[in-house]
PDB file of N, CA and C in Angstrom:
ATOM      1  N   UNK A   1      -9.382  47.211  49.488  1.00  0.00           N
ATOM      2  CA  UNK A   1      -8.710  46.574  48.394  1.00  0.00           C
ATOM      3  C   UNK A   1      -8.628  47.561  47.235  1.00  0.00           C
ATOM      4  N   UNK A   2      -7.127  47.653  46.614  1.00  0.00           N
ATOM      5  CA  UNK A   2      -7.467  48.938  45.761  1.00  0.00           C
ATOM      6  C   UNK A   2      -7.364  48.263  44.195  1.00  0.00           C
ATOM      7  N   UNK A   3      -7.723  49.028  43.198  1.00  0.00           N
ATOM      8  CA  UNK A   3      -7.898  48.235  41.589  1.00  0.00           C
ATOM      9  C   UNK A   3      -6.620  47.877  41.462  1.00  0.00           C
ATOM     10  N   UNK A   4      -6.448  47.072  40.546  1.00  0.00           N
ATOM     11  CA  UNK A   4      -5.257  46.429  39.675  1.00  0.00           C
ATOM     12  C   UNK A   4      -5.029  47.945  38.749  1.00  0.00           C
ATOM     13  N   UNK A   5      -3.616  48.352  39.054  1.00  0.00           N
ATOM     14  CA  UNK A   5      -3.140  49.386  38.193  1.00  0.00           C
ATOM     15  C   UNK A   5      -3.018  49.193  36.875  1.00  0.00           C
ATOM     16  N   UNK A   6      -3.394  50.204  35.834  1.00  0.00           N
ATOM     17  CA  UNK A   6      -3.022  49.539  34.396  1.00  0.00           C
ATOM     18  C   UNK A   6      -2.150  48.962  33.815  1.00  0.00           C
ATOM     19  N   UNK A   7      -1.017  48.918  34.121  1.00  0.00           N
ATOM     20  CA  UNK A   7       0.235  48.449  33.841  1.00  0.00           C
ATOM     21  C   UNK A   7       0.121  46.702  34.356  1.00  0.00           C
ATOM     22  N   UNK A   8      -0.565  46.257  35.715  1.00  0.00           N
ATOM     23  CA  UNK A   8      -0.845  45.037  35.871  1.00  0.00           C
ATOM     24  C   UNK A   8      -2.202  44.419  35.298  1.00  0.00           C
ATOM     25  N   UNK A   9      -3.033  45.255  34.317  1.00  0.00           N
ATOM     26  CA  UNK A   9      -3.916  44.566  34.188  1.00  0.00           C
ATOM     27  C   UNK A   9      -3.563  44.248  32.632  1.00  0.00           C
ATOM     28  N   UNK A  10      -2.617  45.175  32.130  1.00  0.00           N
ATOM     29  CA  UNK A  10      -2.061  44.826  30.626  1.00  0.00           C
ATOM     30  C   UNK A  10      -0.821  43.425  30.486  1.00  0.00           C
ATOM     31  N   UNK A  11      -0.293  43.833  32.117  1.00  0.00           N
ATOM     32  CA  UNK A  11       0.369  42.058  32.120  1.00  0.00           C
ATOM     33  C   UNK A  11      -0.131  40.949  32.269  1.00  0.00           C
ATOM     34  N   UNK A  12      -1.574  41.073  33.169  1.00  0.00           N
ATOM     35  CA  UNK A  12      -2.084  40.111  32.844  1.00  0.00           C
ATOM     36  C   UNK A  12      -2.552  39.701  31.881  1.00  0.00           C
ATOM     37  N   UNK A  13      -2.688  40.491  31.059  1.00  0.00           N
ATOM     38  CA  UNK A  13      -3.535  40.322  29.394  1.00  0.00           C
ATOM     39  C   UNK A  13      -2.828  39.690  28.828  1.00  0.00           C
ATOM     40  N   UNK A  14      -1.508  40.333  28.449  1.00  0.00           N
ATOM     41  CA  UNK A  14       0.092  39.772  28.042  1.00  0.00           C
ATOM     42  C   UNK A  14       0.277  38.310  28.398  1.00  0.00           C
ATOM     43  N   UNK A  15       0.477  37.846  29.645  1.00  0.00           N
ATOM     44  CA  UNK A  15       0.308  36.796  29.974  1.00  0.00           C
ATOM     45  C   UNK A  15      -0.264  35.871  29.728  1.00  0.00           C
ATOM     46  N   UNK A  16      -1.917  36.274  29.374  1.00  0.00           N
ATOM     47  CA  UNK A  16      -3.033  35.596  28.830  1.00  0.00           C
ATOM     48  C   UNK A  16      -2.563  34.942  27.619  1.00  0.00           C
ATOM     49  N   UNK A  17      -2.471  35.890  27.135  1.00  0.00           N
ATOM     50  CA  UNK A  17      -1.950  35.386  25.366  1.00  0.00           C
ATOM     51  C   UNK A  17      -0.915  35.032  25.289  1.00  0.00           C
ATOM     52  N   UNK A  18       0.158  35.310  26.130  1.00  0.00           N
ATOM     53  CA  UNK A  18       0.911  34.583  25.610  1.00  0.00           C
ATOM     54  C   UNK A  18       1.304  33.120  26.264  1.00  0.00           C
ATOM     55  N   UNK A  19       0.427  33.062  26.852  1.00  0.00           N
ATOM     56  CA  UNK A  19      -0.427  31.367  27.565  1.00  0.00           C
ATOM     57  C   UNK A  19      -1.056  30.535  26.361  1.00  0.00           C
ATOM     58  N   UNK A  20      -1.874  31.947  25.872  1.00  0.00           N
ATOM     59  CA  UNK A  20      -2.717  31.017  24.636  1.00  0.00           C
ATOM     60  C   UNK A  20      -1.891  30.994  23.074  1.00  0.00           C
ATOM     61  N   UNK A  21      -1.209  31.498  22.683  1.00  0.00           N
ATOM     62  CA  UNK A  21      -0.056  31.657  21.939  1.00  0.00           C
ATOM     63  C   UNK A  21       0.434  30.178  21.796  1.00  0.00           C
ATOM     64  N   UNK A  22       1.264  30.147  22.861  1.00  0.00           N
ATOM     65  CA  UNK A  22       1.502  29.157  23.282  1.00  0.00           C
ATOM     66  C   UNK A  22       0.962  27.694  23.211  1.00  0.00           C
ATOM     67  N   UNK A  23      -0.474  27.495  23.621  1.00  0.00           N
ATOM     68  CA  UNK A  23      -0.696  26.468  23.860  1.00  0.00           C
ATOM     69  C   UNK A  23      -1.451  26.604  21.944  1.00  0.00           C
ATOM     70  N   UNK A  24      -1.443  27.578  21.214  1.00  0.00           N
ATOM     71  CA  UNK A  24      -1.864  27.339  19.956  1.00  0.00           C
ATOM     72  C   UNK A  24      -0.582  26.996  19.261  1.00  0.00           C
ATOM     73  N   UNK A  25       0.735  27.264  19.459  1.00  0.00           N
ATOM     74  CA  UNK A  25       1.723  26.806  18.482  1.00  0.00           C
ATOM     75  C   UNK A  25       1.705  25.640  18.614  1.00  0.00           C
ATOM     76  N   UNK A  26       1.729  24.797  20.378  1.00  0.00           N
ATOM     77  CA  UNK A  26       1.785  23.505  20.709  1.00  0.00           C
ATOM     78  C   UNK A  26       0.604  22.525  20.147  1.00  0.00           C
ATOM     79  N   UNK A  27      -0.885  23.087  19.358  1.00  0.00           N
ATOM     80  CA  UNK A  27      -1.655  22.557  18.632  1.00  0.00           C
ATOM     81  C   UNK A  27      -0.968  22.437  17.652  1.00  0.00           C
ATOM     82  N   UNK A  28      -0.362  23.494  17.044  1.00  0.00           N
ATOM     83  CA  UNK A  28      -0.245  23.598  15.243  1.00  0.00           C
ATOM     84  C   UNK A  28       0.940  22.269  15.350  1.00  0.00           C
ATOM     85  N   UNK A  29       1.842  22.231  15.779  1.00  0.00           N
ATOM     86  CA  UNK A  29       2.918  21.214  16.132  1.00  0.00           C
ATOM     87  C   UNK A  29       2.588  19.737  16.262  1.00  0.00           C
ATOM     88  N   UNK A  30       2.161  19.538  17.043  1.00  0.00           N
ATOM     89  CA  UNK A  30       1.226  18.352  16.971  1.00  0.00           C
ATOM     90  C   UNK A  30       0.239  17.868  15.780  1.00  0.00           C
ATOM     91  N   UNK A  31      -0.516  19.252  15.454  1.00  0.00           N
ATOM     92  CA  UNK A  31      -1.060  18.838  13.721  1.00  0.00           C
ATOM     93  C   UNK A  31      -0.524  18.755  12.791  1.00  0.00           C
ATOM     94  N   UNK A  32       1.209  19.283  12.506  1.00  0.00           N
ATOM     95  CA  UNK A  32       2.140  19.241  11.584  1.00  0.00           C
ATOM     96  C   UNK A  32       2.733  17.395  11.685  1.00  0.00           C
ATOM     97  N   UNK A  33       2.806  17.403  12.945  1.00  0.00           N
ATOM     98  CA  UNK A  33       3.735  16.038  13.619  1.00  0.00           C
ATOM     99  C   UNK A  33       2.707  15.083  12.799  1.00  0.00           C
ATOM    100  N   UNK A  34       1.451  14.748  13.134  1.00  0.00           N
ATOM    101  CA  UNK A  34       0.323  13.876  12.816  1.00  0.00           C
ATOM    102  C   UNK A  34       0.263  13.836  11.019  1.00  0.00           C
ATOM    103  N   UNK A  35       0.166  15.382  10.468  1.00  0.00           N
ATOM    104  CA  UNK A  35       0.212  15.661   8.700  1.00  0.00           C
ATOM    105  C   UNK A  35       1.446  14.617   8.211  1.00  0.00           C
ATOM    106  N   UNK A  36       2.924  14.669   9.118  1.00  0.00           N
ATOM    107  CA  UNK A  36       3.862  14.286   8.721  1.00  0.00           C
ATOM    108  C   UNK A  36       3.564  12.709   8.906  1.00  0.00           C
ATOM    109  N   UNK A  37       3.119  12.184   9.783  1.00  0.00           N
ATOM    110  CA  UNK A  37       3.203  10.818  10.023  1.00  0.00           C
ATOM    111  C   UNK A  37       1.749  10.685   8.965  1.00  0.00           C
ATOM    112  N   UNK A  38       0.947  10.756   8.606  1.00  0.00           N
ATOM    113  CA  UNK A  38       0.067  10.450   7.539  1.00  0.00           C
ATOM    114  C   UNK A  38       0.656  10.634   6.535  1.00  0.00           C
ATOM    115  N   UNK A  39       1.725  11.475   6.030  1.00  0.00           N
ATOM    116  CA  UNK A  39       2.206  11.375   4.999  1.00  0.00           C
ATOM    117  C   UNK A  39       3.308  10.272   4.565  1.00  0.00           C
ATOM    118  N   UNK A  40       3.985  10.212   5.334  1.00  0.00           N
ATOM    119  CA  UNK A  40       4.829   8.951   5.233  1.00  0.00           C
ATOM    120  C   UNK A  40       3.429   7.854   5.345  1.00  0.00           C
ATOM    121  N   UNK A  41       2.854   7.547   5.806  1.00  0.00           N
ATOM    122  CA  UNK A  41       2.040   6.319   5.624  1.00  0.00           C
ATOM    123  C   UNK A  41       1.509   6.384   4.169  1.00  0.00           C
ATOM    124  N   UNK A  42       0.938   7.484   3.761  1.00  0.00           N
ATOM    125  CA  UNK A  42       0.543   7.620   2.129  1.00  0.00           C
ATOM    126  C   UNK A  42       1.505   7.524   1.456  1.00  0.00           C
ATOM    127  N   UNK A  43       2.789   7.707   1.148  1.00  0.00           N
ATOM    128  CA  UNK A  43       3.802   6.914   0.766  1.00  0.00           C
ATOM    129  C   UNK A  43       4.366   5.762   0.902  1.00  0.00           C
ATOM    130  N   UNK A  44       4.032   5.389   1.823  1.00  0.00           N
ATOM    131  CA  UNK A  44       4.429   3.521   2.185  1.00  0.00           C
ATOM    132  C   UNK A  44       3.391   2.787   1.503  1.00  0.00           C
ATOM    133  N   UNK A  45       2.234   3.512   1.527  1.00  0.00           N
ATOM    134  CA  UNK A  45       1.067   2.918   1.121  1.00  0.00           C
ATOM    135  C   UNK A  45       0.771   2.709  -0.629  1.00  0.00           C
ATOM    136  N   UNK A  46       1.599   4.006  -1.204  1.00  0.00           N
ATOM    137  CA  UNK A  46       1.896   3.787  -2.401  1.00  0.00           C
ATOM    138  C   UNK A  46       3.051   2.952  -2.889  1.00  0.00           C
ATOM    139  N   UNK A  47       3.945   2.855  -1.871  1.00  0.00           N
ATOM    140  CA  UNK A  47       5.249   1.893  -2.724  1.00  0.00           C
ATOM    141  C   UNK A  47       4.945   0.378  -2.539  1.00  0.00           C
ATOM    142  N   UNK A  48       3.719   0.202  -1.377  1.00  0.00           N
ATOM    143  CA  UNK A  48       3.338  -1.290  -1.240  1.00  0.00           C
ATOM    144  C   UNK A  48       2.568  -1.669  -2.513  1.00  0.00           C
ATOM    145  N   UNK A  49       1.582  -0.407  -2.789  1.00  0.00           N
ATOM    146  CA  UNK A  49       0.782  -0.909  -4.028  1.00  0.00           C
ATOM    147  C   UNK A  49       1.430  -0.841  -5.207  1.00  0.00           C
ATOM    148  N   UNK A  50       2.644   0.233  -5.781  1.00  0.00           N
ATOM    149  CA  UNK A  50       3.502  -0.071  -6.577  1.00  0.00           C
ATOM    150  C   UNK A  50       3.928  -1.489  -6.729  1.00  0.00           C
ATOM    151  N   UNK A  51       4.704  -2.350  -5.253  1.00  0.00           N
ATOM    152  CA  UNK A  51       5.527  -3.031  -5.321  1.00  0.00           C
ATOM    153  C   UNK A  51       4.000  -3.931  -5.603  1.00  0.00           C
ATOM    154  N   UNK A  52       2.999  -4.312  -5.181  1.00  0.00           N
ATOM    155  CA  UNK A  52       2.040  -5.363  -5.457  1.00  0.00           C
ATOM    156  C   UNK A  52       1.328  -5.290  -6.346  1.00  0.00           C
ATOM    157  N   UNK A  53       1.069  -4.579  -7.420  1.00  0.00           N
ATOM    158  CA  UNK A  53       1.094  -4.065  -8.955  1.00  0.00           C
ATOM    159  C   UNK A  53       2.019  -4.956  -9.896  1.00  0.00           C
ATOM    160  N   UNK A  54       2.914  -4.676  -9.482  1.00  0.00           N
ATOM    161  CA  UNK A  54       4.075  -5.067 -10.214  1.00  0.00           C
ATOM    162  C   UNK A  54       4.271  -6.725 -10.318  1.00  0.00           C
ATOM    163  N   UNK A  55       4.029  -7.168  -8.801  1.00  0.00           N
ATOM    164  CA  UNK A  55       4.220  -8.660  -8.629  1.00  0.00           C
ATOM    165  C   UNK A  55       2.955  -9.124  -9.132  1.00  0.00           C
ATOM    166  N   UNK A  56       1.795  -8.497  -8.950  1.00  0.00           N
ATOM    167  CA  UNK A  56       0.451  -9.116  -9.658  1.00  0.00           C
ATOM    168  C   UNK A  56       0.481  -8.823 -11.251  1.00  0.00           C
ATOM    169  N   UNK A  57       1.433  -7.709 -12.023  1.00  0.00           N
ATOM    170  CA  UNK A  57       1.329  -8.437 -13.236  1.00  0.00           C
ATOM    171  C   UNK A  57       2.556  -9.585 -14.148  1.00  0.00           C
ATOM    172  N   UNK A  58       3.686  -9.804 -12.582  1.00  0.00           N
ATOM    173  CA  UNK A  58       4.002 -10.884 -12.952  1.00  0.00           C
ATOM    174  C   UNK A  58       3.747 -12.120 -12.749  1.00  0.00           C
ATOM    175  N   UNK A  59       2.767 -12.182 -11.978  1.00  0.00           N
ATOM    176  CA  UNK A  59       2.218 -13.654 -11.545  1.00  0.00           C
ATOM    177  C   UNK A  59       0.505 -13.828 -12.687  1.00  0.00           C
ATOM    178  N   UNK A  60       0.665 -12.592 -13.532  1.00  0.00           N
ATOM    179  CA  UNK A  60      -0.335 -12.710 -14.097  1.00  0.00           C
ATOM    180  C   UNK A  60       0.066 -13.408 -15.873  1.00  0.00           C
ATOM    181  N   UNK A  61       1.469 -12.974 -15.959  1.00  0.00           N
ATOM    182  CA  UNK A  61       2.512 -13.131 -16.821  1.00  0.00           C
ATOM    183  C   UNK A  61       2.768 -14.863 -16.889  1.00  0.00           C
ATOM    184  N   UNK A  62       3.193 -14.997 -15.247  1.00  0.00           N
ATOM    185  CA  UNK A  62       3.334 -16.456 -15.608  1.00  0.00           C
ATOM    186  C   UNK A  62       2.514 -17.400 -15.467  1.00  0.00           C
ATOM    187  N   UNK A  63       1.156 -17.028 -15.274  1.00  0.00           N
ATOM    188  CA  UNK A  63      -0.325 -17.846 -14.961  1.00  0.00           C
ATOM    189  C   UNK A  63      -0.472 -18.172 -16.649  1.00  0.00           C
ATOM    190  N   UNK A  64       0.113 -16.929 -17.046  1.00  0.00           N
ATOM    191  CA  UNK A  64      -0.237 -17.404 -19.099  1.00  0.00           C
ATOM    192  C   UNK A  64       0.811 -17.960 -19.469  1.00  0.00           C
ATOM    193  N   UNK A  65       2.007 -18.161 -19.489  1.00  0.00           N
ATOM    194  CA  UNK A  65       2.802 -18.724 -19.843  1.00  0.00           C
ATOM    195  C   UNK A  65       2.444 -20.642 -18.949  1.00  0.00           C
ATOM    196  N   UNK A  66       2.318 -20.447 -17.932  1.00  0.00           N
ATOM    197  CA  UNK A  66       1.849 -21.980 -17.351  1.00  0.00           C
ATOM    198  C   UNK A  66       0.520 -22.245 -18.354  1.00  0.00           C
ATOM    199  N   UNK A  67      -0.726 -21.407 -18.487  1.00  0.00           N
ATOM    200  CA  UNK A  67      -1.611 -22.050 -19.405  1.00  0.00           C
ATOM    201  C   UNK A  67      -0.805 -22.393 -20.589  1.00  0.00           C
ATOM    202  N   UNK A  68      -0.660 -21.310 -21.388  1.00  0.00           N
ATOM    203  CA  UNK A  68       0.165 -22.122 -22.772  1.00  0.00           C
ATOM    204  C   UNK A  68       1.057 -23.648 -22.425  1.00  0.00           C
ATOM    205  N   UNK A  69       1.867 -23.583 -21.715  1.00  0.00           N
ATOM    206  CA  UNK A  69       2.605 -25.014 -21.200  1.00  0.00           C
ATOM    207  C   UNK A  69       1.626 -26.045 -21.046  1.00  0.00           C
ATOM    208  N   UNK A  70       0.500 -25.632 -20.263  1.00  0.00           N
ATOM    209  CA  UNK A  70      -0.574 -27.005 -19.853  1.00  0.00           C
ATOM    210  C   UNK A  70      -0.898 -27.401 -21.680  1.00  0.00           C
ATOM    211  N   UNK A  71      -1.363 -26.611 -22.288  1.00  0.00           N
ATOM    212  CA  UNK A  71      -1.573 -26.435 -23.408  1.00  0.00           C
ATOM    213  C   UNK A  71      -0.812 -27.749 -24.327  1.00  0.00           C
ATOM    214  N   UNK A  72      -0.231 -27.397 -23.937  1.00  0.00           N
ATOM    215  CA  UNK A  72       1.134 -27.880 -25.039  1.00  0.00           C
ATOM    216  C   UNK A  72       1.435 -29.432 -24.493  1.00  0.00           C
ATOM    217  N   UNK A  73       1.519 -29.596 -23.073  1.00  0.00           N
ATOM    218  CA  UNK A  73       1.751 -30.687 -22.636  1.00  0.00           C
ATOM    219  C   UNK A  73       0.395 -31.936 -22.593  1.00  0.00           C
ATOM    220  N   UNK A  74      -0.766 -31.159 -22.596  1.00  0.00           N
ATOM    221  CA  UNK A  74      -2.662 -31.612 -23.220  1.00  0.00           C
ATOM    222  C   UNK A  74      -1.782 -32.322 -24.635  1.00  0.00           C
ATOM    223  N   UNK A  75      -1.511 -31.258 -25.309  1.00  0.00           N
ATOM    224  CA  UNK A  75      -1.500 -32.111 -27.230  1.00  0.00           C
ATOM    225  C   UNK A  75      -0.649 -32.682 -27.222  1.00  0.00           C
ATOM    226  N   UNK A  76       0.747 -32.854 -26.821  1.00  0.00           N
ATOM    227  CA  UNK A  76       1.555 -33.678 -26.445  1.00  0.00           C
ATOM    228  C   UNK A  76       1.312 -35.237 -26.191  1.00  0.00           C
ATOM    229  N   UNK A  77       0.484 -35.369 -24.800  1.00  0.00           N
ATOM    230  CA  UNK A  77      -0.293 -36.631 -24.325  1.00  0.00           C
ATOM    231  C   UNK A  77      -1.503 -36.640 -24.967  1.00  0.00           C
ATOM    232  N   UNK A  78      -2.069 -36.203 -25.982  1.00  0.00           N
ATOM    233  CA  UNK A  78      -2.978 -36.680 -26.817  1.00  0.00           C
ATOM    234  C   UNK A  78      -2.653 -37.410 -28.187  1.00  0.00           C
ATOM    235  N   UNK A  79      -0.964 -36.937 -28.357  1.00  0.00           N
ATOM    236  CA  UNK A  79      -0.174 -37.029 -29.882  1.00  0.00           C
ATOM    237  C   UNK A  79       0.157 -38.751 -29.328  1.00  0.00           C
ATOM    238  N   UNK A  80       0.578 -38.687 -28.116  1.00  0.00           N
ATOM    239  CA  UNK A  80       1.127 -39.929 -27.619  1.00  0.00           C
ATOM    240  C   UNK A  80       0.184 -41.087 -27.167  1.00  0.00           C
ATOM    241  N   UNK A  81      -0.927 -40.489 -27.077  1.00  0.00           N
ATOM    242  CA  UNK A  81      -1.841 -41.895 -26.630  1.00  0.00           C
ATOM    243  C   UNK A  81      -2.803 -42.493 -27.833  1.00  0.00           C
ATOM    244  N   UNK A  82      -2.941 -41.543 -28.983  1.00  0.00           N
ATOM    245  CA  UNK A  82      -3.064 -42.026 -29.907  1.00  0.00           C
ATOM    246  C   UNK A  82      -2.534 -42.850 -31.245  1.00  0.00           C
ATOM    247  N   UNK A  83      -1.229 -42.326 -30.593  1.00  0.00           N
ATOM    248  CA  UNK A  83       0.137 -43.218 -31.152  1.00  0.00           C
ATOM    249  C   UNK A  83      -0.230 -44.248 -30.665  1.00  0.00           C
ATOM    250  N   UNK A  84      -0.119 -44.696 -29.069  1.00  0.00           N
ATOM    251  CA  UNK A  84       0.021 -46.060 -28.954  1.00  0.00           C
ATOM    252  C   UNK A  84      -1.215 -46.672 -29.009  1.00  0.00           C
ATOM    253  N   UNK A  85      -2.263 -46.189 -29.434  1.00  0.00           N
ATOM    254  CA  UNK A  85      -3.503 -47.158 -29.276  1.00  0.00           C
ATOM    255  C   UNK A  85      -3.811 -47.423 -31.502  1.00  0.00           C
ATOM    256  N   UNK A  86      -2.823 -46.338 -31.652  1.00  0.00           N
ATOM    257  CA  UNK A  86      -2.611 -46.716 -33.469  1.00  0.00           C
ATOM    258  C   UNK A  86      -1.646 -48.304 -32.849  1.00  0.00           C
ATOM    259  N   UNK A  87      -0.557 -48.186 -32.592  1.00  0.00           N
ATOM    260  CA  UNK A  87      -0.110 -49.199 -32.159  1.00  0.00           C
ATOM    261  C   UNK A  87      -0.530 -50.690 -31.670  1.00  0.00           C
ATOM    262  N   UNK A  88      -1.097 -50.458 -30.649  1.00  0.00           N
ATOM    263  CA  UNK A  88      -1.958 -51.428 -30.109  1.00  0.00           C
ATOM    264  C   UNK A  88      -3.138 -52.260 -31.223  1.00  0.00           C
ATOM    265  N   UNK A  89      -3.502 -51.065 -31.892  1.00  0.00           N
ATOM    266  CA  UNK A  89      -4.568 -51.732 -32.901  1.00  0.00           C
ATOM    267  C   UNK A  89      -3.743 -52.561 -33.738  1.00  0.00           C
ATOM    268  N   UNK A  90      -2.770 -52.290 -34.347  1.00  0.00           N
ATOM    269  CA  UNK A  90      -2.127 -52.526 -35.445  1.00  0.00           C
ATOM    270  C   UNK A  90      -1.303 -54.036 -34.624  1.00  0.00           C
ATOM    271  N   UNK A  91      -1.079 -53.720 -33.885  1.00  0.00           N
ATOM    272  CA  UNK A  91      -0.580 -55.308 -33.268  1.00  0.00           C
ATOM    273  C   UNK A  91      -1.475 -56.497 -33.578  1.00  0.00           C
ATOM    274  N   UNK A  92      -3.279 -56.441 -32.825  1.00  0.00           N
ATOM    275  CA  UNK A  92      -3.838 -56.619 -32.723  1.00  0.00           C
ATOM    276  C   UNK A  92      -3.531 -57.939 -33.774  1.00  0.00           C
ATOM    277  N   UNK A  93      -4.131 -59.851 -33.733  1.00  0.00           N
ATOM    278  CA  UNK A  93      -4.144 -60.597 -34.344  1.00  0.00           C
ATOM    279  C   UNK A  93      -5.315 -60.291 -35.272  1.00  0.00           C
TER     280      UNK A  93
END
């Protein structure tokens, strides 16, 4: 059996690497692909909390505007039931 001549032992080398070359671009690709899909999720993830920010300080907006109303509609039916029990008295024989 005679040695591998230099010329075939530098192709195999060649080969080697560029086997492993290879299967390292096909890593980096896949870790770019994965960077990209985490990034769009960190952006979805910010326009959800934008968009639910926004709706929580309008439901926080109209939680005070409904208190003031309860408010108002409390002294309202307090203006009115003391009316009619001024009433009622004043009937009274």
């Amino acid at each position: 059996m005679s040695e591998p001549s230099p010329v075939e032992v530098a192709s195999k080398r060649l080969a080697l690497a560029l086997d492993a070359l290879a299967a390292a671009v096909e890593r980096r690709q896949s870790a770019d692909r994965g960077e990209q899909t985490l990034t769009g999720q960190l952006h979805a993830s910010a326009a959800d909390r934008s968009k639910l920010a926004s709706e929580l300080d309008a439901s926080a907006a109209r939680a005070k505007s409904l208190e003031a109303l309860n408010r108002e509609v409390a002294r309202r039916l307090d203006v009115a039931m003391a009316t009619i029990r001024s009433l009622l008295t004043s009937a009274e024989p």
